[in-house]
Protein backbone atom coordinates (compact mmCIF):
# COMPACT_ATOMS: atom_id res chain seq x y z
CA UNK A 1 -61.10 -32.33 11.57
CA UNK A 2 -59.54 -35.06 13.14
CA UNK A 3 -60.17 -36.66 16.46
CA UNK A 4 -57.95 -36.92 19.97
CA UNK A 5 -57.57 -40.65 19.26
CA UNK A 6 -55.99 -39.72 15.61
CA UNK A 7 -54.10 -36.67 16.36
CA UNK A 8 -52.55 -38.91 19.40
CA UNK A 9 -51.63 -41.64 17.11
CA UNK A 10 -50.10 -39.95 14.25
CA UNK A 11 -48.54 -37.09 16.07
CA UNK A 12 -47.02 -39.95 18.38
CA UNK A 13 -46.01 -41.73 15.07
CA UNK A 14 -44.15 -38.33 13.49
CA UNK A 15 -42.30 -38.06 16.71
CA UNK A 16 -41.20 -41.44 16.85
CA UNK A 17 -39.69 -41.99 13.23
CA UNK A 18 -38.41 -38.73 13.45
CA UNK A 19 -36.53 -39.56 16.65
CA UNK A 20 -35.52 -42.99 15.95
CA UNK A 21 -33.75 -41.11 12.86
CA UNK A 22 -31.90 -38.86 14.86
CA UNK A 23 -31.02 -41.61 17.38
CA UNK A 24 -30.16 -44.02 14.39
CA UNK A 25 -27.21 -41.11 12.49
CA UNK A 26 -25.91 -40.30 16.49
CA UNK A 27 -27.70 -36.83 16.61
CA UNK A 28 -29.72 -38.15 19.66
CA UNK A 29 -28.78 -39.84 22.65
CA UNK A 30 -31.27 -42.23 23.52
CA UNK A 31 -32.77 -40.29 26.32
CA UNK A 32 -32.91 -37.22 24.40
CA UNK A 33 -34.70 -39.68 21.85
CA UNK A 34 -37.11 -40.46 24.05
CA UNK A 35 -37.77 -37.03 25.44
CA UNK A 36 -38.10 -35.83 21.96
CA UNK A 37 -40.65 -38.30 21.14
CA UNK A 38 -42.54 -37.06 24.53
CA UNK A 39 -42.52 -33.66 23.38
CA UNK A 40 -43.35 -34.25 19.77
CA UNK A 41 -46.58 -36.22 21.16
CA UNK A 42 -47.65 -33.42 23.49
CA UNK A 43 -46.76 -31.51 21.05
CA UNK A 44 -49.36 -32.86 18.26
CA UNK A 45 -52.39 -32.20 21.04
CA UNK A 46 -51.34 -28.25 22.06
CA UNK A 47 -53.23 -27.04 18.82
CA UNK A 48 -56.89 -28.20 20.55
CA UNK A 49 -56.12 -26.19 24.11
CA UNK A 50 -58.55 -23.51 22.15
CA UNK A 51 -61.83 -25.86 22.76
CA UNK A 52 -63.01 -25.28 26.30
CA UNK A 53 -64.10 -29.01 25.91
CA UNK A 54 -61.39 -30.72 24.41
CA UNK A 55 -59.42 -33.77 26.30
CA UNK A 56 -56.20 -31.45 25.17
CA UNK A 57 -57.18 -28.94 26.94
CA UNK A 58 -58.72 -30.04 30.26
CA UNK A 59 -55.45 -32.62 30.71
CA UNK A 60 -53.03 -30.14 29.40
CA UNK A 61 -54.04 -27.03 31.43
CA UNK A 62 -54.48 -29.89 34.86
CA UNK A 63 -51.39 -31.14 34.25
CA UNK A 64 -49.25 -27.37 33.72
CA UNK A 65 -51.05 -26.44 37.23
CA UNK A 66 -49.35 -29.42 38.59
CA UNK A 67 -45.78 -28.66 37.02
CA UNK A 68 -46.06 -25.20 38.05
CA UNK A 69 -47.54 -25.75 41.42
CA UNK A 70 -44.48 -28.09 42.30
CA UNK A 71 -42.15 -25.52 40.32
CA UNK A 72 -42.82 -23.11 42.75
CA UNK A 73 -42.39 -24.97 46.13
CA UNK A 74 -39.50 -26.34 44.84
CA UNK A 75 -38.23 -22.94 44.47
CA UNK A 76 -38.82 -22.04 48.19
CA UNK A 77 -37.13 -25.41 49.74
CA UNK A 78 -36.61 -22.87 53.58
CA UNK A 79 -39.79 -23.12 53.60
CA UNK A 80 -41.89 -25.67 56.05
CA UNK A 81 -44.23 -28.48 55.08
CA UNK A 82 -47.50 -26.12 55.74
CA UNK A 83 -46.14 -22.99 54.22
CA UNK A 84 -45.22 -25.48 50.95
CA UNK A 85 -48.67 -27.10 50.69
CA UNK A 86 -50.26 -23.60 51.09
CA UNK A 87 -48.14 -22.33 48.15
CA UNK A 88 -48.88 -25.54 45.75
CA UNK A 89 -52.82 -25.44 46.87
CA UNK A 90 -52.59 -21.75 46.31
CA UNK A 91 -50.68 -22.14 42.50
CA UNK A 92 -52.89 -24.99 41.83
CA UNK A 93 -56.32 -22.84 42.21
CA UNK A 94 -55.10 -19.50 40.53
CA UNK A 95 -53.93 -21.65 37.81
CA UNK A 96 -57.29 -23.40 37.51
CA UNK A 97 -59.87 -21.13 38.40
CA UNK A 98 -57.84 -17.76 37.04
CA UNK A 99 -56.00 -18.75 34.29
CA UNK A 100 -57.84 -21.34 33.05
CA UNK A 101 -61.03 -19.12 33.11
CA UNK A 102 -59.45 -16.20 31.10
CA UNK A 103 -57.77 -18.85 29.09
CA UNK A 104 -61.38 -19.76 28.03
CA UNK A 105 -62.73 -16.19 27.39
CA UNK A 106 -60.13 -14.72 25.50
CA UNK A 107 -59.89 -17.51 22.92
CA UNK A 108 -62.02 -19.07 20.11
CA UNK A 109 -61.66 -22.71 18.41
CA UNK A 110 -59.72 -22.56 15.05
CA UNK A 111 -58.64 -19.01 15.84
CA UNK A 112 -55.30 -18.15 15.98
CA UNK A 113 -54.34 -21.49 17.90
CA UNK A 114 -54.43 -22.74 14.62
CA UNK A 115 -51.73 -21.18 12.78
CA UNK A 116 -48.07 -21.53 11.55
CA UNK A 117 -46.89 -18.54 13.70
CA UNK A 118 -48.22 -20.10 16.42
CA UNK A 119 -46.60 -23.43 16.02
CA UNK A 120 -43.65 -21.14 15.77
CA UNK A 121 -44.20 -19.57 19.31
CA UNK A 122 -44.67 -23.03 21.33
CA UNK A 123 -41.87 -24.23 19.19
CA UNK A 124 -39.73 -21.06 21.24
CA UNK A 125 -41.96 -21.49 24.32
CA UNK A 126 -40.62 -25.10 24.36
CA UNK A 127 -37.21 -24.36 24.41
CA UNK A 128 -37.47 -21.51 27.11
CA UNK A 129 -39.46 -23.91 29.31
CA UNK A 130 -36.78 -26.54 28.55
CA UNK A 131 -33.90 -24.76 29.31
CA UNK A 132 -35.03 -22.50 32.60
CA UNK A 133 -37.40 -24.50 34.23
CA UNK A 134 -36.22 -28.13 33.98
CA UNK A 135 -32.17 -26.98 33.56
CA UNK A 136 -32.17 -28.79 30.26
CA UNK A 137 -28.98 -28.28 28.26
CA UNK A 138 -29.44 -25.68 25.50
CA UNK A 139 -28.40 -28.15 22.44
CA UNK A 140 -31.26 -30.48 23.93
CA UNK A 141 -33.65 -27.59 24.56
CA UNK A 142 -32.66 -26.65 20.78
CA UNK A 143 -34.04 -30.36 19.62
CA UNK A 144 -36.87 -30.07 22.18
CA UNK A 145 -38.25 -27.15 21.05
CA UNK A 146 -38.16 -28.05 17.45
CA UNK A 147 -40.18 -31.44 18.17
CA UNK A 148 -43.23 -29.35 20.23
CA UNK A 149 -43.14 -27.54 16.74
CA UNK A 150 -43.02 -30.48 14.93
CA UNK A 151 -45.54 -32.15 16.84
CA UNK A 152 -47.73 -28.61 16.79
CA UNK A 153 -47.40 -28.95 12.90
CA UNK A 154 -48.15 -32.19 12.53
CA UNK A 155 -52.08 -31.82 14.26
CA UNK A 156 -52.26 -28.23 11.58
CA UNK A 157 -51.65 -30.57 8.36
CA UNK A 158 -53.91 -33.54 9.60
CA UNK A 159 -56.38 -31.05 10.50
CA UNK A 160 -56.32 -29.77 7.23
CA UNK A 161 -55.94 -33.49 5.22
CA UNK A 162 -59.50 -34.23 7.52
CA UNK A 163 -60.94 -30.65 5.43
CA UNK A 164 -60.56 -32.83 2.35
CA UNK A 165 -63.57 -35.14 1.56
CA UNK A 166 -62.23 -37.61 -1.21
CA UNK A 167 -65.00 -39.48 -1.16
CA UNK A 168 -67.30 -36.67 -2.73
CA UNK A 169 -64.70 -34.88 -4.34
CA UNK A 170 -64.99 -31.71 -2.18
CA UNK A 171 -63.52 -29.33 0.18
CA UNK A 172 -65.39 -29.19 3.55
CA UNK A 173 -66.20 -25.70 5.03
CA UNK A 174 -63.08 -26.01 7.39
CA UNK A 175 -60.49 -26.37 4.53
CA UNK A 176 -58.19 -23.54 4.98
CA UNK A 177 -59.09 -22.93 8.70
CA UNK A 178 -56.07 -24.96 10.26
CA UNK A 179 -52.55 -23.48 8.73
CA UNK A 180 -52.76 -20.02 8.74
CA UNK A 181 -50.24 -16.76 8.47
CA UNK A 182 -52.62 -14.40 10.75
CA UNK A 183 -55.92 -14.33 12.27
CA UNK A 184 -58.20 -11.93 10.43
CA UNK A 185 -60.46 -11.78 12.95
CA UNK A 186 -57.60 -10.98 15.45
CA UNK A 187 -55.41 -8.79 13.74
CA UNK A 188 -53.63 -7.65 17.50
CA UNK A 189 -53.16 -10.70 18.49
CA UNK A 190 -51.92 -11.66 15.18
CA UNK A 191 -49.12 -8.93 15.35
CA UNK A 192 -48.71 -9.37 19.59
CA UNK A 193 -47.86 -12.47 18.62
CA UNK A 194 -45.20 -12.07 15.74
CA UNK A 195 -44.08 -9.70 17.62
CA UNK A 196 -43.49 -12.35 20.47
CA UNK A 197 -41.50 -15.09 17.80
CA UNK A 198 -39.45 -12.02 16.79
CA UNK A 199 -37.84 -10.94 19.42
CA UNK A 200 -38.00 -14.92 21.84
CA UNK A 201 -36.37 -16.07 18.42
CA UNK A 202 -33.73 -13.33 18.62
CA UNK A 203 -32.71 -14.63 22.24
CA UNK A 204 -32.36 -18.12 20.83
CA UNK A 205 -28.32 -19.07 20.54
CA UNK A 206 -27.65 -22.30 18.22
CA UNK A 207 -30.93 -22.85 16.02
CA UNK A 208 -28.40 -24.14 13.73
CA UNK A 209 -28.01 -27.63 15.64
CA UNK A 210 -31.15 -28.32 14.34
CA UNK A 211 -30.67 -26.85 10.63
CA UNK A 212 -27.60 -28.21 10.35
CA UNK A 213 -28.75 -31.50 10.57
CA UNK A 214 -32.14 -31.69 8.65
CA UNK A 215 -30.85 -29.42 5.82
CA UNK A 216 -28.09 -31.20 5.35
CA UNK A 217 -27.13 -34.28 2.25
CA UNK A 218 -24.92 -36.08 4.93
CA UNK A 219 -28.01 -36.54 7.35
CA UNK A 220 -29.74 -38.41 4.77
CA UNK A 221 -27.07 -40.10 3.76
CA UNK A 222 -26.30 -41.27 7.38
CA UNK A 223 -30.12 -42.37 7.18
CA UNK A 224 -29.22 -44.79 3.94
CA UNK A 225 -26.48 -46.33 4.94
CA UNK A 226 -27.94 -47.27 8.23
CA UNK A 227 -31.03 -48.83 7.17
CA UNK A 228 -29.55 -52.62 7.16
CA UNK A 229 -27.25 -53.38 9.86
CA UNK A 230 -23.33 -53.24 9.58
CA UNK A 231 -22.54 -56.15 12.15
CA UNK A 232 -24.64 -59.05 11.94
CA UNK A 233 -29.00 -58.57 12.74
CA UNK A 234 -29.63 -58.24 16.75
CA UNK A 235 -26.27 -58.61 17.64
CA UNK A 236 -25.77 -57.67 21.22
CA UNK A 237 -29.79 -58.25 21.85
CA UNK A 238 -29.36 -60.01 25.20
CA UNK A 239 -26.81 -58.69 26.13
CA UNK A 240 -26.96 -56.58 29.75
């Protein structure tokens, strides 16, 4: 399997040609660009919060107890300086000595972390998060959420590309282990979980901003015909 280094770098690089394409046909503003590429990167590292050990997960699990700490105080602005740090202290710790624990005990590397319906739920969870906790507009939460799946499926198919050993013509013992449909060892949480993406998916209004767009001839065609530039190379560079 691939490394934190490499699943940084290319998930980073999937994020940011697919954004710069958006950006380029007018689908993206440039600060939605930008966010997207942010979430597509995070995105590419949220497969690995199953290892206890992994970078992922210990900065990805610190840095939600943050977010959520702050979320929280921010939520009770009558109340005083003391009775604020108290609450964010208080988050913090249940967050990382709770949560985090259970986190760890009820989950196993390459289980069903690693799986297209999975990729599917963060993709929703992304969008929810988006949209109620940072007030994000819904057709931006819409592209958000699609780049944490992006980015989620981009770390499943380099994990998988890593099972392949060209060198000695051979699959290694992890081929197979990355993109699955369901956990066979966790049939529950298997069906918990498509349960889940059934009925957040059903509460999702305008997927089609994002189908629209990437199923569509015009898209690509926009893509084409903006590959060299219409009005002279840099023009407007230094300009402020």
């Amino acid at each position: 399997m691939a490394n934190f280094k490499t699943h940084m770098v290319v998930g980073a690089s999937v994020a940011g040609v697919s954004s710069t394409l958006l950006l380029s046909t007018q689908n993206l503003s440039a600060s939605e660009a930008l966010l997207m590429f942010t979430l597509g990167t995070v995105g590419s590292l949220f497969p690995d919060l199953d290892s206890d050990n992994s970078t992922p997960f210990k900065v990805t699990f610190t840095l939600l107890s943050v977010l959520l700490a702050f979320f929280v105080i921010f939520s009770k602005d009558n109340y005083s300086l003391i009775e604020m740090a108290i609450l964010w202290f208080g988050t913090f710790y249940f967050m990382k000595l709770v949560v985090e624990e259970l986190f760890k005990k009820f989950t196993v590397h390459r289980g069903i972390f690693h799986s297209l319906p999975m990729a599917f739920f963060f993709g929703i969870l992304g969008y929810f998060s988006l949209k109620a906790l940072f007030w994000i507009e819904p057709h931006t939460a819409i592209w958000g959420g699609f780049f944490v799946f992006l980015g989620f499926l981009t770390h499943l198919v380099l994990d998988e590309v890593y099972s392949v050993d060209l060198t000695n013509n051979r699959l290694k013992r992890s081929f197979g282990t990355a993109i699955n449909l369901y956990e066979k060892n966790n049939i529950i949480g298997t069906i918990i979980l498509y349960a889940l993406i059934g009925f957040l998916g059903y509460q999702i209004d305008g997927y089609y901003i994002v189908t629209d767009v990437i199923f569509s001839t015009q898209f690509y065609g926009d893509i084409f015909g903006n590959i060299l530039p219409q009005n002279g190379w840099f023009n407007d560079l230094l300009k402020i």
